[in-house]
Protein backbone atom coordinates (compact mmCIF):
# COMPACT_ATOMS: atom_id res chain seq x y z
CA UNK A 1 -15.79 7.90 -13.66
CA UNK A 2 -13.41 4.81 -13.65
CA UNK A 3 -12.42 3.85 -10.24
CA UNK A 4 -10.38 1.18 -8.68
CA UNK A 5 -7.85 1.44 -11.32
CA UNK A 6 -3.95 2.03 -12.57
CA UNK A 7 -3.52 2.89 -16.02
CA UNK A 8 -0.53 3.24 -17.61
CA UNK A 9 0.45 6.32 -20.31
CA UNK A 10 2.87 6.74 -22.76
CA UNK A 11 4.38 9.64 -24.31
CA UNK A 12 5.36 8.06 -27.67
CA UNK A 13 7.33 11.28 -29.14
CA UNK A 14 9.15 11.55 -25.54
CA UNK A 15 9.86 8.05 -24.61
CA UNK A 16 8.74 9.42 -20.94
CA UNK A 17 5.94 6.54 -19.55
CA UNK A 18 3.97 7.17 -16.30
CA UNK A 19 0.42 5.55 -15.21
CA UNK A 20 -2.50 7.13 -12.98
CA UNK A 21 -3.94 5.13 -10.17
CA UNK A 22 -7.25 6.27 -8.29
CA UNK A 23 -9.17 4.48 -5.83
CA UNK A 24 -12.71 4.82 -4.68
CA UNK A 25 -14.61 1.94 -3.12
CA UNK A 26 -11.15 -0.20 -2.35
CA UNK A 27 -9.85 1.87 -0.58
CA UNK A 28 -13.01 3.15 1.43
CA UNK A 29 -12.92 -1.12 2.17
CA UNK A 30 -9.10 -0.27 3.60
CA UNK A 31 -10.40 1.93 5.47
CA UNK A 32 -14.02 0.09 6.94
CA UNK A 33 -14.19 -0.45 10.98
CA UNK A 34 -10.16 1.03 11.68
CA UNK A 35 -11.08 4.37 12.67
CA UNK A 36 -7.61 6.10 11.82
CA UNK A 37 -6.77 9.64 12.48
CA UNK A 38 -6.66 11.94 9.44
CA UNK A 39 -3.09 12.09 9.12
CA UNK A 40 -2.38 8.26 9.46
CA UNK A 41 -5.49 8.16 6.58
CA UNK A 42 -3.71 10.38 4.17
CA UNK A 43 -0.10 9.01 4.37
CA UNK A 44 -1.36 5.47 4.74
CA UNK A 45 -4.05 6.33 1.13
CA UNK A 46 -0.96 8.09 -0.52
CA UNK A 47 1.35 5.06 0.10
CA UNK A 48 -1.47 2.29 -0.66
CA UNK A 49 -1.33 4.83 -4.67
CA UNK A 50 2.19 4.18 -4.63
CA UNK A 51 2.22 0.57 -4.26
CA UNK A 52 -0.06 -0.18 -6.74
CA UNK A 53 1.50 1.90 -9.51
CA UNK A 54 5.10 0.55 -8.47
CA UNK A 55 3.55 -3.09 -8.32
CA UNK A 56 1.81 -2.28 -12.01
CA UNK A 57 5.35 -1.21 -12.96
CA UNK A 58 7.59 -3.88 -11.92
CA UNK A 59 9.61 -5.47 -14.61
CA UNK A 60 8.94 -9.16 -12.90
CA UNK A 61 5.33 -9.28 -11.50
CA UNK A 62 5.67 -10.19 -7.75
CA UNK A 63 4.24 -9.39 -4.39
CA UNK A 64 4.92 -5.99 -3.24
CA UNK A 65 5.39 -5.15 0.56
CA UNK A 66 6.43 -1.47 1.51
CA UNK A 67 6.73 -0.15 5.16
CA UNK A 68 7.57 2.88 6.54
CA UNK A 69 8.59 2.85 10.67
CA UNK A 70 9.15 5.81 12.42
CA UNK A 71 9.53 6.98 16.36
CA UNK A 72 7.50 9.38 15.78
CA UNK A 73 3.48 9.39 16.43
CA UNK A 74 3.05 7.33 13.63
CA UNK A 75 5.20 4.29 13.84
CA UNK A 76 4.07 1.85 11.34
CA UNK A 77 2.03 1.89 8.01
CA UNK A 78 2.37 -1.04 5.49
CA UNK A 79 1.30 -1.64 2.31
CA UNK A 80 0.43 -4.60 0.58
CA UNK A 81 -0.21 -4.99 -2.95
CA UNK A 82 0.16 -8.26 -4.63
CA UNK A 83 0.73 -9.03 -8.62
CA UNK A 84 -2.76 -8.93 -9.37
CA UNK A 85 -3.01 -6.12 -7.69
CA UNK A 86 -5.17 -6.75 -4.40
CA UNK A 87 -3.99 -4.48 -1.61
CA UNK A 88 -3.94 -4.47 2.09
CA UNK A 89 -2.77 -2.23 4.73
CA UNK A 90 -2.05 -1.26 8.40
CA UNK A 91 -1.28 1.19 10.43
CA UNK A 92 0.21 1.76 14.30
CA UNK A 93 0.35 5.33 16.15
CA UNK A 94 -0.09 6.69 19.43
CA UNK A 95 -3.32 7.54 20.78
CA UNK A 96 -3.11 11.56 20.49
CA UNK A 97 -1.80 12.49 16.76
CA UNK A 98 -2.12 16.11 15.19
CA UNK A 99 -1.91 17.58 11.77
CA UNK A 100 2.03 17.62 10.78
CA UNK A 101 4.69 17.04 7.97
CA UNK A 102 5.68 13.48 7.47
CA UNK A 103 9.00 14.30 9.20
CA UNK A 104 7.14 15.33 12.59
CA UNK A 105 4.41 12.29 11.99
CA UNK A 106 7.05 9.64 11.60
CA UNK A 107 10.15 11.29 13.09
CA UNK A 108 13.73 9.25 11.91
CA UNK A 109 12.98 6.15 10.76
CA UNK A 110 13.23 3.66 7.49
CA UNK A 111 11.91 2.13 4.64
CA UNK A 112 11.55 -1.29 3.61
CA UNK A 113 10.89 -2.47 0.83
CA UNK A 114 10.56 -6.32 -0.10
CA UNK A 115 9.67 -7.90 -3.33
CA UNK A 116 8.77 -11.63 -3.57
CA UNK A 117 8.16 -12.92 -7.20
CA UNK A 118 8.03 -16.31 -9.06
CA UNK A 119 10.65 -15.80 -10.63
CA UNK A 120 13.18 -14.90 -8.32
CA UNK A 121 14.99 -17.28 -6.08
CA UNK A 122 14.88 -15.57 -2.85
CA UNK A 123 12.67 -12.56 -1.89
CA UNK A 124 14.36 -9.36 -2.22
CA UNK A 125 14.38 -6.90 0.47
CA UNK A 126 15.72 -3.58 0.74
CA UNK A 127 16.12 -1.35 3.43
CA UNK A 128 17.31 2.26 3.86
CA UNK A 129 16.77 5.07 5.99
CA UNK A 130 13.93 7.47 5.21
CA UNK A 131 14.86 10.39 3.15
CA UNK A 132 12.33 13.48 2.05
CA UNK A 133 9.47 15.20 3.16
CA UNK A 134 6.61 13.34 1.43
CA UNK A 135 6.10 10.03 0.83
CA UNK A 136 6.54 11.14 -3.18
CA UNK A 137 10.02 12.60 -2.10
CA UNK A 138 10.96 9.13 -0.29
CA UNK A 139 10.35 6.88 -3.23
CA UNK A 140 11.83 9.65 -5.74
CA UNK A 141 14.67 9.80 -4.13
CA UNK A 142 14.73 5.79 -3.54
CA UNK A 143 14.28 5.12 -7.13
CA UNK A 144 16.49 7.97 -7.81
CA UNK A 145 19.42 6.27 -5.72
CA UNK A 146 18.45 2.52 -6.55
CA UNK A 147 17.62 2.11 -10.17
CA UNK A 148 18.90 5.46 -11.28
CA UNK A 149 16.04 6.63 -13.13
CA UNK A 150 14.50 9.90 -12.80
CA UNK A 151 10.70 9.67 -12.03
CA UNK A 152 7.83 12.15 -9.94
CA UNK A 153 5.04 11.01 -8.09
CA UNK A 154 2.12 13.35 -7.35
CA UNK A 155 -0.27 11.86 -4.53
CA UNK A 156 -3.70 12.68 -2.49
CA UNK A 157 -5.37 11.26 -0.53
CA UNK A 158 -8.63 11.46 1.72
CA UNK A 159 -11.32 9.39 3.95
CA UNK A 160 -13.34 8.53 0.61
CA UNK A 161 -10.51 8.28 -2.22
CA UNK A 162 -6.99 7.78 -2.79
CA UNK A 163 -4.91 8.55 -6.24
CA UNK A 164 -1.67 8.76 -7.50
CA UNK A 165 0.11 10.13 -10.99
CA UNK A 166 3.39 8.68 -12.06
CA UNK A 167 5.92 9.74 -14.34
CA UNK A 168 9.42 8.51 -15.44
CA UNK A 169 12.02 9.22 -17.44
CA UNK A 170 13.42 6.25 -19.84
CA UNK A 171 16.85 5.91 -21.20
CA UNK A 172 16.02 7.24 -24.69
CA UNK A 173 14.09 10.35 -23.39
CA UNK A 174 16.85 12.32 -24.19
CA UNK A 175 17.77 11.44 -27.35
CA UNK A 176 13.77 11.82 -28.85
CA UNK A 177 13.79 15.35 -27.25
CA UNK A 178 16.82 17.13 -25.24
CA UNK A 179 14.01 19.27 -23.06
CA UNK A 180 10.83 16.58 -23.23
CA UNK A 181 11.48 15.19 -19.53
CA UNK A 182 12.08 18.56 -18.21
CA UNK A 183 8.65 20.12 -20.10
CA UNK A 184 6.57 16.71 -19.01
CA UNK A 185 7.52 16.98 -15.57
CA UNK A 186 6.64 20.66 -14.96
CA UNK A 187 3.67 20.25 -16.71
CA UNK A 188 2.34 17.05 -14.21
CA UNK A 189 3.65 19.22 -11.18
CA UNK A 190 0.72 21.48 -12.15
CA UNK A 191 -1.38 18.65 -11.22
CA UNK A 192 -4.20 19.65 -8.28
CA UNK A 193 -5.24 17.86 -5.45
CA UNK A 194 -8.59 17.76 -6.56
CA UNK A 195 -8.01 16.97 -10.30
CA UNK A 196 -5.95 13.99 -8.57
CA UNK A 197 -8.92 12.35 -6.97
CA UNK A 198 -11.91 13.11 -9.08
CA UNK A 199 -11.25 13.90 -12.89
CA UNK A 200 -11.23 11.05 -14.94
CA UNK A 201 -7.88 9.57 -16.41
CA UNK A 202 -7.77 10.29 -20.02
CA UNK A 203 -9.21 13.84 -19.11
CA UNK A 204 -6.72 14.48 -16.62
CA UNK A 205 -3.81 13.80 -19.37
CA UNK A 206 -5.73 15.99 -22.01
CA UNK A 207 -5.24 19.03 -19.50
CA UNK A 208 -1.99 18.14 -18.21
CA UNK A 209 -0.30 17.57 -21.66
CA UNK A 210 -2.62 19.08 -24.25
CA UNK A 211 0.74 19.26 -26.36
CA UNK A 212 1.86 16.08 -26.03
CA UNK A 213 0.41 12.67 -28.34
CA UNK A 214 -0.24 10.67 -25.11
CA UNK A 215 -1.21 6.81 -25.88
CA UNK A 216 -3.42 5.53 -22.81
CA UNK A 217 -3.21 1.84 -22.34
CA UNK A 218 -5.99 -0.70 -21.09
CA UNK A 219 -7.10 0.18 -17.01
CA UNK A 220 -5.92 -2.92 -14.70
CA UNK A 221 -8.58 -3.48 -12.04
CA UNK A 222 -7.41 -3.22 -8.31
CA UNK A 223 -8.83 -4.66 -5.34
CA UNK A 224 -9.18 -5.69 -1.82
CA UNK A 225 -10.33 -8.99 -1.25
CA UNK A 226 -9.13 -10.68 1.53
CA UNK A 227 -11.34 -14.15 2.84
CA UNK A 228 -11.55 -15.24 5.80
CA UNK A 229 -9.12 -17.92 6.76
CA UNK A 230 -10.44 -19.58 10.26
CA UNK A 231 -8.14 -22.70 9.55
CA UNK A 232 -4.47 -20.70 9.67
CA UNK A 233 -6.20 -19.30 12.94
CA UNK A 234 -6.82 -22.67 13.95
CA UNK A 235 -3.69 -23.74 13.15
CA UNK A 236 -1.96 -20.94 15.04
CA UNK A 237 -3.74 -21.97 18.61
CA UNK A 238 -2.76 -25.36 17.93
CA UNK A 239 0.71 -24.42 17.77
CA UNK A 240 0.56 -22.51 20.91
CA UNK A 241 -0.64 -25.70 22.19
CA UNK A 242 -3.54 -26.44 24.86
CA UNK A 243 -2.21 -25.34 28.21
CA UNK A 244 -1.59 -21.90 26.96
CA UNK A 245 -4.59 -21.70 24.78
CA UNK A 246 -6.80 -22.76 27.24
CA UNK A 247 -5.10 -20.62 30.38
CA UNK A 248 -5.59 -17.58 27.99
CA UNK A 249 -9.15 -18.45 27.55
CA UNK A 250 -9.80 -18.71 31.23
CA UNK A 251 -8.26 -15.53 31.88
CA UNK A 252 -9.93 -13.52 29.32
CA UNK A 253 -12.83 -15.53 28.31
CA UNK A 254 -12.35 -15.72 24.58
CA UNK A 255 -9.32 -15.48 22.47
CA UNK A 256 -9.38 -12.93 20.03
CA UNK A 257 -6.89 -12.66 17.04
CA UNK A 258 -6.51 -9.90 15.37
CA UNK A 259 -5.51 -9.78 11.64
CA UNK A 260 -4.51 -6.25 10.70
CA UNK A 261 -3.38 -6.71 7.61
CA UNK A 262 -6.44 -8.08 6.76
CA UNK A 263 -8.91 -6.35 8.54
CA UNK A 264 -10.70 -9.23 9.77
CA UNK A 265 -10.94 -10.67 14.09
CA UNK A 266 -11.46 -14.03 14.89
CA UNK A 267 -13.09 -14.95 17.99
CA UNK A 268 -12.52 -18.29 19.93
CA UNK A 269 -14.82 -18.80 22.98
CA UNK A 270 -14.74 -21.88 25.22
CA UNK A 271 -16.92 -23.88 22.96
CA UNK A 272 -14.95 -23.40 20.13
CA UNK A 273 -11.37 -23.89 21.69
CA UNK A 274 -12.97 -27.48 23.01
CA UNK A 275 -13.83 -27.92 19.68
CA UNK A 276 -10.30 -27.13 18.26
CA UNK A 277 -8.87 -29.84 20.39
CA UNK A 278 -11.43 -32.31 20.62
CA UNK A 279 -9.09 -34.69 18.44
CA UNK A 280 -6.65 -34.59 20.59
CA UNK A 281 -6.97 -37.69 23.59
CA UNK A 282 -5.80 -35.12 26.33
CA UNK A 283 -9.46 -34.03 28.70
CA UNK A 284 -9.51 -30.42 28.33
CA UNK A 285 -8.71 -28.04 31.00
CA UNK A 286 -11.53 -27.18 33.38
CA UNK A 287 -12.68 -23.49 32.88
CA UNK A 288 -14.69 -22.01 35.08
C-alpha cells in the first residue's frame, strides 16, 4: 500500500475534485521521542492530513502554517507543511489531559492560518475564531466563509498513521449535474475510520463512488525531513551575547535549545560555548 502520499481525484462528469492523503512512516517520524497524549496525537495527525491536502491544493504553491490555540488542556498544535510538501509539527498541553471533544480539549480559542509564497508580496495571514466541533468542521466552515466554496473533509488519525479525504465542490458542479455534489458528498461521508487509514487510494474511490468515472492523478510524495542546523543555534547564543550565555551555562551547566518544530535539541556544554566565542578578544567568563 502507497504511503506518505496526497493524491488528487477528479470526478470528470461532476466537476467535483477532492484528493486523499495518508501517512505512515512520516508521520510515525512526527511523532518519534515527543511522547504526546492520545488526544493531542489524534487532533495534532488529523490537522498534519489537512495541511498537506490544503498545501497540495493551493492555487499559488507556498508555505503553509496552520495553528490552532485554545485555553483549554490543549493549547497549541501547529502544522507545518511547506510547497514540496515536508511537514512539521508541535504541540503544548497541560500535564493531565483526558479523552474529550475538540471543544473541551481546546476550549475558546482561534485559528491562524498564514500562507507565505513566492509569489506573493507579503505573507498572508488570517485569523478567526474557532468554529465547529472537529477539526473537519473548523476548516469547512473556514473555507466555507473565506473562499465560498463548499468542500468536506473526513479525517483519522492514530499513533502509527494519519489520513485524510477531501472533497469540493467547483463552480460548474451544478451545471454538469443539479444533484452530483449532494450524491458525492453523502457517498464520501460513508467513509470509515478504518478504510481511512489502511485501504489503498484508488480502492478506496472504487467503493466510495462505484458510480461515478473517477480520474486519479499522479501521488505527490510527502515528507519530514528536517537537518540539523547547529549554525542558526550558534548564531542565536551569539546574539544573546557572552555574559548571558555564559551566566546561563554556569547556572545550569549546559544550554539546551529546544527546537519543537523540528524535533531536534541542541546541547552546548562549557567546551563548546568557549568554543563559540573563542573569536571574540574578550577572556571568557570563569565557570566553575
Amino acid at each position: 500500500m502507497t504511503e506518505n502520499c496526497v493524491q488528487r481525484f477528479l470526478f470528470d462528469e461532476l466537476d467535483v475534485r477532492g484528493a486523499v492523503v495518508r501517512l505512515g512512516s512520516v508521520w510515525q517520524q512526527l511523532l518519534a521521542r515527543r511522547d504526546y497524549p492520545a488526544p493531542v496525537v489524534e487532533l495534532l495527525g488529523q490537522m498534519s492530513a489537512m495541511a498537506v491536502l490544503l498545501t497540495d491544493n493551493l492555487k499559488q504553491p507556498g508555505r503553509l502554517t496552520i495553528q490552532l490555540r485554545g485555553t483549554g488542556p490543549i493549547s497549541l498544535l501547529v502544522i507545518d507543511c511547506s510547497a514540496e510538501l515536508n511537514v512539521r509539527c508541535m504541540a503544548q498541553h497541560g500535564a493531565a489531559i483526558s479523552d474529550g471533544t475538540l471543544v473541551e480539549l481546546l476550549g475558546a480559542g482561534q485559528l491562524m492560518l498564514s500562507l507565505d509564497s513566492p509569489a506573493m508580496r507579503a505573507p498572508y495571514q488570517s485569523i478567526v475564531p474557532l468554529v465547529g466541533n472537529s477539526v473537519a468542521e473548523i476548516f469547512e466552515h473556514y473555507l466555507g466563509q473565506s473562499e465560498q466554496i463548499a468542500s468536506r473533509f473526513f479525517l483519522a488519525a492514530t499513533a502509527t498513521g494519519a489520513a485524510g479525504l477531501f472533497l469540493q465542490k467547483m463552480p460548474s458542479t451544478e451545471p454538469h449535474d443539479a444533484d452530483g455534489w449532494a450524491r458525492s458528498e453523502a457517498l464520501a461521508s460513508t467513509v470509515k475510520r478504518e478504510e481511512l487509514l489502511t485501504v489503498p487510494t484508488e480502492e478506496l474511490l472504487t467503493r466510495l463512488f462505484h458510480q461515478e468515472n473517477v480520474r486519479v492523478f499522479a501521488a505527490r510524495p510527502v515528507s519530514h525531513n528536517v537537518p540539523e542546523d547547529w549554525e542558526k543555534m550558534r548564531n542565536m547564543l551569539r546574539t544573546l551575547g557572552r555574559e548571558e550565555v555564559y551566566a546561563a551555562v554556569k547556572r545550569l551547566g549546559e544550554i539546551v535549545i529546544r527546537d519543537d518544530l523540528g524535533n531536534r535539541e541542541y546541547r552546548f556544554d562549557k567546551t563548546a560555548i568557549d568554543a563559540l566565542f573563542s573569536n571574540t578578544p574578550e577572556t571568557p567568563p570563569t565557570v566553575h
